[in-house]
Structure formats: C-alpha cells, structure tokens
Protein backbone atom coordinates (compact mmCIF):
# COMPACT_ATOMS: atom_id res chain seq x y z
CA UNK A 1 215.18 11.41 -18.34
CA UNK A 2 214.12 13.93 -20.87
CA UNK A 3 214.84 14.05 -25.12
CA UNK A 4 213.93 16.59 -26.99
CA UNK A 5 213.84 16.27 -31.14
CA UNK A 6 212.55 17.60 -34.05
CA UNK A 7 209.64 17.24 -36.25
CA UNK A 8 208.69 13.37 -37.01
CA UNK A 9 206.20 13.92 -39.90
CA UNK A 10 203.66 11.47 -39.36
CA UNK A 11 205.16 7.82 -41.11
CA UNK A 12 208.24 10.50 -42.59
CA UNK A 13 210.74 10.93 -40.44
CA UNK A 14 209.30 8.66 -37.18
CA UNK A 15 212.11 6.07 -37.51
CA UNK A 16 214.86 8.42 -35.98
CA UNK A 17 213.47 6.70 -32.72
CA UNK A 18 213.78 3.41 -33.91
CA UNK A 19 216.00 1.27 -31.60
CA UNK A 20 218.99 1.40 -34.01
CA UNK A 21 218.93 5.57 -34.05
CA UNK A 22 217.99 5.83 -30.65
CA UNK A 23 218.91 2.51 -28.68
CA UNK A 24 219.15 4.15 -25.14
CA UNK A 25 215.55 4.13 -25.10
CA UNK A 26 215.77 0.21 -24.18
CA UNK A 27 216.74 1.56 -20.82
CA UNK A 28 213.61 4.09 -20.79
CA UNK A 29 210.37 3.63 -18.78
CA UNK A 30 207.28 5.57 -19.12
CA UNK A 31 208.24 7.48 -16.51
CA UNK A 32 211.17 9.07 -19.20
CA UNK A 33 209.99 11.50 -21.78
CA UNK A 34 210.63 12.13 -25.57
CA UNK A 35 209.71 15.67 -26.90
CA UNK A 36 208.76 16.59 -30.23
CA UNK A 37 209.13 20.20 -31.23
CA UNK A 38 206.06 20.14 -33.59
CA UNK A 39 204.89 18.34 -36.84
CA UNK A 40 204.76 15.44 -35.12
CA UNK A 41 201.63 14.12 -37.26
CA UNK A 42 200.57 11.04 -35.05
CA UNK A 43 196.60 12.20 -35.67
CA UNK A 44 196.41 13.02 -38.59
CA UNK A 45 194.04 10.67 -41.37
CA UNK A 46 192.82 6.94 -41.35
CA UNK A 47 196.40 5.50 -40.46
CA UNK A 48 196.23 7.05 -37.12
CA UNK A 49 196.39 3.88 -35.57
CA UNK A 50 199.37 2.49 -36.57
CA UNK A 51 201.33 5.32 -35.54
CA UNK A 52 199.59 5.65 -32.51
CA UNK A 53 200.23 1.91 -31.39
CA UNK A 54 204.41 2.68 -32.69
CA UNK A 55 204.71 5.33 -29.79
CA UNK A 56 202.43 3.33 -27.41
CA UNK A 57 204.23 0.56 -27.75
CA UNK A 58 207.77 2.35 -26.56
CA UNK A 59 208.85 2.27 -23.58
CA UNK A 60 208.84 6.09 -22.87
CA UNK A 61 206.29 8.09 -23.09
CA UNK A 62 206.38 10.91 -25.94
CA UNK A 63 204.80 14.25 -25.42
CA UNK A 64 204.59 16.89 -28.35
CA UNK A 65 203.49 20.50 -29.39
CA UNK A 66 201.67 20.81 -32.26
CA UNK A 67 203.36 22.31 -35.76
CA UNK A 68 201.64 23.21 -38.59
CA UNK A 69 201.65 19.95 -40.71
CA UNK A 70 199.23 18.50 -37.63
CA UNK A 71 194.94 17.66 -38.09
CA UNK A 72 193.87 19.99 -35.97
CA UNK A 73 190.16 19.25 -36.78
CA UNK A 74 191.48 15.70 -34.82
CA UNK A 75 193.78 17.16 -32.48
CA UNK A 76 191.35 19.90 -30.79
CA UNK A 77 188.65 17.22 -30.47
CA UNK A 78 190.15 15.43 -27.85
CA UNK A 79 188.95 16.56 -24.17
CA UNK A 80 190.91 19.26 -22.62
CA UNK A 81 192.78 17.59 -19.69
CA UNK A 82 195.52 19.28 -16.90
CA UNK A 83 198.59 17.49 -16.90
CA UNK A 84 201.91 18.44 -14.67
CA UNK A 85 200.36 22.00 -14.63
CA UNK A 86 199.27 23.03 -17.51
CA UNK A 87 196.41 22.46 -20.53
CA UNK A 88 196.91 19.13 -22.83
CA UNK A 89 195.39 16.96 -25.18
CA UNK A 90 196.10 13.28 -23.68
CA UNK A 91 195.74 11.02 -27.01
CA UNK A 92 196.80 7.98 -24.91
CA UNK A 93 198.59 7.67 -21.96
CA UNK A 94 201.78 7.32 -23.58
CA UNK A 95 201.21 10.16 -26.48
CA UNK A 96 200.33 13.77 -24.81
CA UNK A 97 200.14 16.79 -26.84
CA UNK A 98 201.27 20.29 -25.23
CA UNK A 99 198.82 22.83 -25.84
CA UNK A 100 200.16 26.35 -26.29
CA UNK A 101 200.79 28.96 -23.92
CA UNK A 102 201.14 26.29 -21.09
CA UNK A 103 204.01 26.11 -18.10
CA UNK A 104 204.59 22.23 -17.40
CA UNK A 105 206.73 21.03 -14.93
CA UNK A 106 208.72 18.02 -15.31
CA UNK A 107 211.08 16.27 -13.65
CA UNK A 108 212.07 19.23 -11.77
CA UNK A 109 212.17 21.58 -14.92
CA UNK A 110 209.83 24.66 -15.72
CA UNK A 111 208.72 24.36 -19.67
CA UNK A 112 207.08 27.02 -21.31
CA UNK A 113 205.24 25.80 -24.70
CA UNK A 114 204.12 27.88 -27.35
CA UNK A 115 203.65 25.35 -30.75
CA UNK A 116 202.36 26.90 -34.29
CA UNK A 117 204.43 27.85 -37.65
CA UNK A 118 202.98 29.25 -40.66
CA UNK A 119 202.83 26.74 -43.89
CA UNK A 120 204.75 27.81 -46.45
CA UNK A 121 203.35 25.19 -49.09
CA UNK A 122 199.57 25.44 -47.87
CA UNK A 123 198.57 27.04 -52.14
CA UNK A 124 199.29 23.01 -52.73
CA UNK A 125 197.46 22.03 -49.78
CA UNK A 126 193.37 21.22 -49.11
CA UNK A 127 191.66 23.61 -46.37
CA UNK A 128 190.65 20.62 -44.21
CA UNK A 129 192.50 17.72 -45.75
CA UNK A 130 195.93 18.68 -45.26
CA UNK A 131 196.00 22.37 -44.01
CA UNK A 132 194.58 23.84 -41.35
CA UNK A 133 194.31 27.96 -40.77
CA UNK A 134 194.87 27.05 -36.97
CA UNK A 135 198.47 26.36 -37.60
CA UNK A 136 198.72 29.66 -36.30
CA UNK A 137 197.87 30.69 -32.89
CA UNK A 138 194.45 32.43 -32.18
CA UNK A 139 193.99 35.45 -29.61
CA UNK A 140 193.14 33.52 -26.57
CA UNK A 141 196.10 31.54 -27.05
CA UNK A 142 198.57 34.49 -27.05
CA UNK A 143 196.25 36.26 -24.44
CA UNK A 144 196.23 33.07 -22.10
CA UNK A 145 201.04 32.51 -23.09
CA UNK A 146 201.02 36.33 -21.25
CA UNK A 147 199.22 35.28 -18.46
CA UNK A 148 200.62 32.05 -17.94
CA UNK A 149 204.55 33.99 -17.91
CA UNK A 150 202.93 36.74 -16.00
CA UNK A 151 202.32 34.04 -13.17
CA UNK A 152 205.77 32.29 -13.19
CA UNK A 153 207.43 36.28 -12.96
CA UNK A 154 208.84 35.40 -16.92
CA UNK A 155 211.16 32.85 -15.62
CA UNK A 156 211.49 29.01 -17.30
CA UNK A 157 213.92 26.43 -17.62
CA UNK A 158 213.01 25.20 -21.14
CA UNK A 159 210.91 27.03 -23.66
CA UNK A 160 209.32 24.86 -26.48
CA UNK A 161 208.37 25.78 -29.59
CA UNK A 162 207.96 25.16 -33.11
CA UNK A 163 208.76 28.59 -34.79
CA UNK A 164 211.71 30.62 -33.77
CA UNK A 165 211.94 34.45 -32.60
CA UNK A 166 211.87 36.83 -35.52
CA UNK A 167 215.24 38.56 -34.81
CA UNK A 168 216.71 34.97 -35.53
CA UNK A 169 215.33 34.30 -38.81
CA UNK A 170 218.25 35.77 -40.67
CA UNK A 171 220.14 33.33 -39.40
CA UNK A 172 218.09 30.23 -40.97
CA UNK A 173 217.35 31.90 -44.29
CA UNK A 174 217.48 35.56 -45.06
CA UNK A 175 214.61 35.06 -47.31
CA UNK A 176 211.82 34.10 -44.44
CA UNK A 177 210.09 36.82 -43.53
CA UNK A 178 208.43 36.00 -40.59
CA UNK A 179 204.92 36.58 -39.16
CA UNK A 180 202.95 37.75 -36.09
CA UNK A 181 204.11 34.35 -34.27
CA UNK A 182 207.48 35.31 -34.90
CA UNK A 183 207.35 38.64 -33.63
CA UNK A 184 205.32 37.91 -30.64
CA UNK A 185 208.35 34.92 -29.91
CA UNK A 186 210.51 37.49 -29.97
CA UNK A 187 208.79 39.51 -27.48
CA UNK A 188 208.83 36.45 -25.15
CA UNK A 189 212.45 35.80 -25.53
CA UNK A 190 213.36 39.27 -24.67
CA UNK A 191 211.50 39.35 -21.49
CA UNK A 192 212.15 36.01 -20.38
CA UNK A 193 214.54 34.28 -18.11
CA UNK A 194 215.80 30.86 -19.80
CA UNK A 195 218.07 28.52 -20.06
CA UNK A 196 217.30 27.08 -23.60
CA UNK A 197 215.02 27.31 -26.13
CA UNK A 198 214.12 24.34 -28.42
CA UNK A 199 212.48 24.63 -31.80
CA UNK A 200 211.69 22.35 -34.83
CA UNK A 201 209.93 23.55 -38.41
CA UNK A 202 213.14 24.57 -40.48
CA UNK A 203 214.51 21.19 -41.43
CA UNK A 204 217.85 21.85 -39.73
CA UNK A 205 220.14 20.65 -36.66
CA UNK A 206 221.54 24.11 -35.90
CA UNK A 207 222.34 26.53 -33.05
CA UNK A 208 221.35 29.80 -33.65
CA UNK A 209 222.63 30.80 -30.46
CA UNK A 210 224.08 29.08 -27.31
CA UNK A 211 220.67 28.86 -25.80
CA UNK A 212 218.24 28.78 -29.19
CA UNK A 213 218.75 25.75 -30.83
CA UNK A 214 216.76 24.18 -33.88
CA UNK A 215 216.41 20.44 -34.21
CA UNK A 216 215.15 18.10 -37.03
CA UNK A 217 217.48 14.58 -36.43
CA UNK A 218 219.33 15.49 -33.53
CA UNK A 219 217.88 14.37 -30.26
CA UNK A 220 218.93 16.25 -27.02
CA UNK A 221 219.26 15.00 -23.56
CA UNK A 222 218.35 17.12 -20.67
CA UNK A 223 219.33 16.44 -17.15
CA UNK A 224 217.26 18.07 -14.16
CA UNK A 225 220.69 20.20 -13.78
CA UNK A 226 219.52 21.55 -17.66
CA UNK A 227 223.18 19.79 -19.07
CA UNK A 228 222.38 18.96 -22.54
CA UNK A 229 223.99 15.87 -24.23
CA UNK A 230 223.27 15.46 -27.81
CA UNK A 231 222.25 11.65 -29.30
C-alpha cells in the first residue's frame, strides 16, 4: 500500500504517524510505503538519530522529497544510489529520499518527483545552519525533470512535489507570488498526462483542483487502481 502526507518538520509535526493518528500502519510491512511531500527534516542537526531510529523502527518504510526546511549540506552527502528507476539518497533502508526530476515506479504506479520551495522566512534564518540556497532547484536538475518526461512521452500516474504550479497560487494565497519553480511546475502540468498531483509546503489540507491536492495532516491512500482514500 501507498500514503502520501504532508510536511513532518523534523520532531514538529512527526507524530501524525504515531499509532493513535495513523493506526493502520500496524498492518504495514516494509514492503508498504509512506510519502512525505517535502520538509520532512529527518537529517537535519545532532538529533538526527533519534528521528532516524522513529521511522526505522516502523513497520513501513517512508520515502520523501526534499522541501526547503531540509540540511542539504547532510542530505546531498549521502551516495547517489538507483532505486525502482530513478536517482535517490538511501539514508537507511527504511528512510529513502526522492531526488528531483526522477520517474519511480512503485507498486505498479509511475511517480514523477520534482521536490524544492522557496523559504519565505530564510532573512531569520543562518546560510548553513538552518537555510540552504539549494532549496531551490539548480539547472541540471530542471535540465535532467525534461529529459526524464521526455523518456516516459509526458505521461505519470502520480506527480510529487513540494511547491505547486504557478497558475494555482491564487488559490492558496493571492499574496504569493511565485518563482521560477513555480512557473517551470506549471509548464510540467500543462504538458503532462496525470492522474494526481500531490504537494506539501503551504500548511494546508486543500484541493486546489480534483487532481492537485495540497496536504499538511491529511494522509492519502493510493491503490494501484490510483483510488484515493483519505486517513
């Protein structure tokens, strides 16, 4: 089985998959996946291994894109690895970090990732302690997301990512104004073929359309026929 929820914030907001939140999980094996949509913080400063040995000690396995509230000083110096078709960072065997601009398949379903948001608090933040200017994606990374859709004709199941499409922003606040990610996400989503579109960042549980849907608390299940079931 598959989940799919929002950001977890390091120590924050982890406990929405505690047992009493989440409790079908005591039927899980590691062979069933969790997804966080970014900000998922589990490497992040000297606590890193009490977080670490939370999600290794579930019974699923959790995989993640990054966010922009993630150590990528940490992150990106873990070994490059291929994993169900596409680039990761393996930080255990249960904890697996989606790089961006990857196609995965799991459990029968095409995922496009593409993780990265833009910090609007980083003028309170430390370059290097608590910010990072690779929050947002480089060139190779949007060069290498073409490609990788180029090669699967623009056609996915389940596109992952942490920012939404700039044409959707209104929706979540008319005051965001959006960046390069955002207008490059919206590029993707008009060319692609999709069934849904999952996203984390804005601190909501909201659809902003019947196949673009944000997540913070909520946790989705998807079926290998892409039904959705919320938790």
């Amino acid at each position: 089985m598959i989940f799919i929820t929002g950001d977890t914030h390091g120590n924050l907001d982890y406990k929405k998959l505690n047992v009493d939140n989440f409790p079908i999980q005591k039927k899980l094996t590691k062979r069933d996946y969790v997804i966080v949509v970014g900000d998922m913080g589990v490497i992040w400063d000297d606590n890193d291994e009490i977080l670490m040995e939370y999600y290794n000690s579930k019974k699923f396995t959790t995989l993640f894109i990054d966010g922009n509230h993630e150590n990528f000083d940490k992150l990106n110096n873990y070994k490059i690895e291929k994993w169900n078709g596409g680039n990761v960072h393996k930080i255990s065997d249960s904890i697996i970090h989606l790089m961006r601009g990857q196609i995965f398949e799991i459990e029968g379903l095409k995922f496009f990732t593409f993780g990265g948001a833009n910090s609007i608090d980083k003028k309170y933040r430390k370059e290097g302690i608590s910010w990072w200017p690779e929050e947002l994606p480089n060139e190779e990374e949007y060069l290498s997301a073409y490609k990788n859709l180029e090669k699967c004709d623009y056609k996915v199941d389940i596109v992952l990512t942490h920012s939404a499409p700039y044409s959707m922003l209104y929706k979540i606040n008319s005051r965001i104004k959006g960046n390069r990610l955002n207008k490059e996400l919206d590029n993707i989503e008009k060319k692609l073929d999709y069934k849904y579109w999952f996203l984390g960042h804005y601190h909501l549980d909201m659809n902003l359309s019947d196949k673009i849907i944000i997540l913070y608390n909520d946790i989705i299940k998807v079926d290998n026929q892409l039904k959705i079931e919320r938790y």
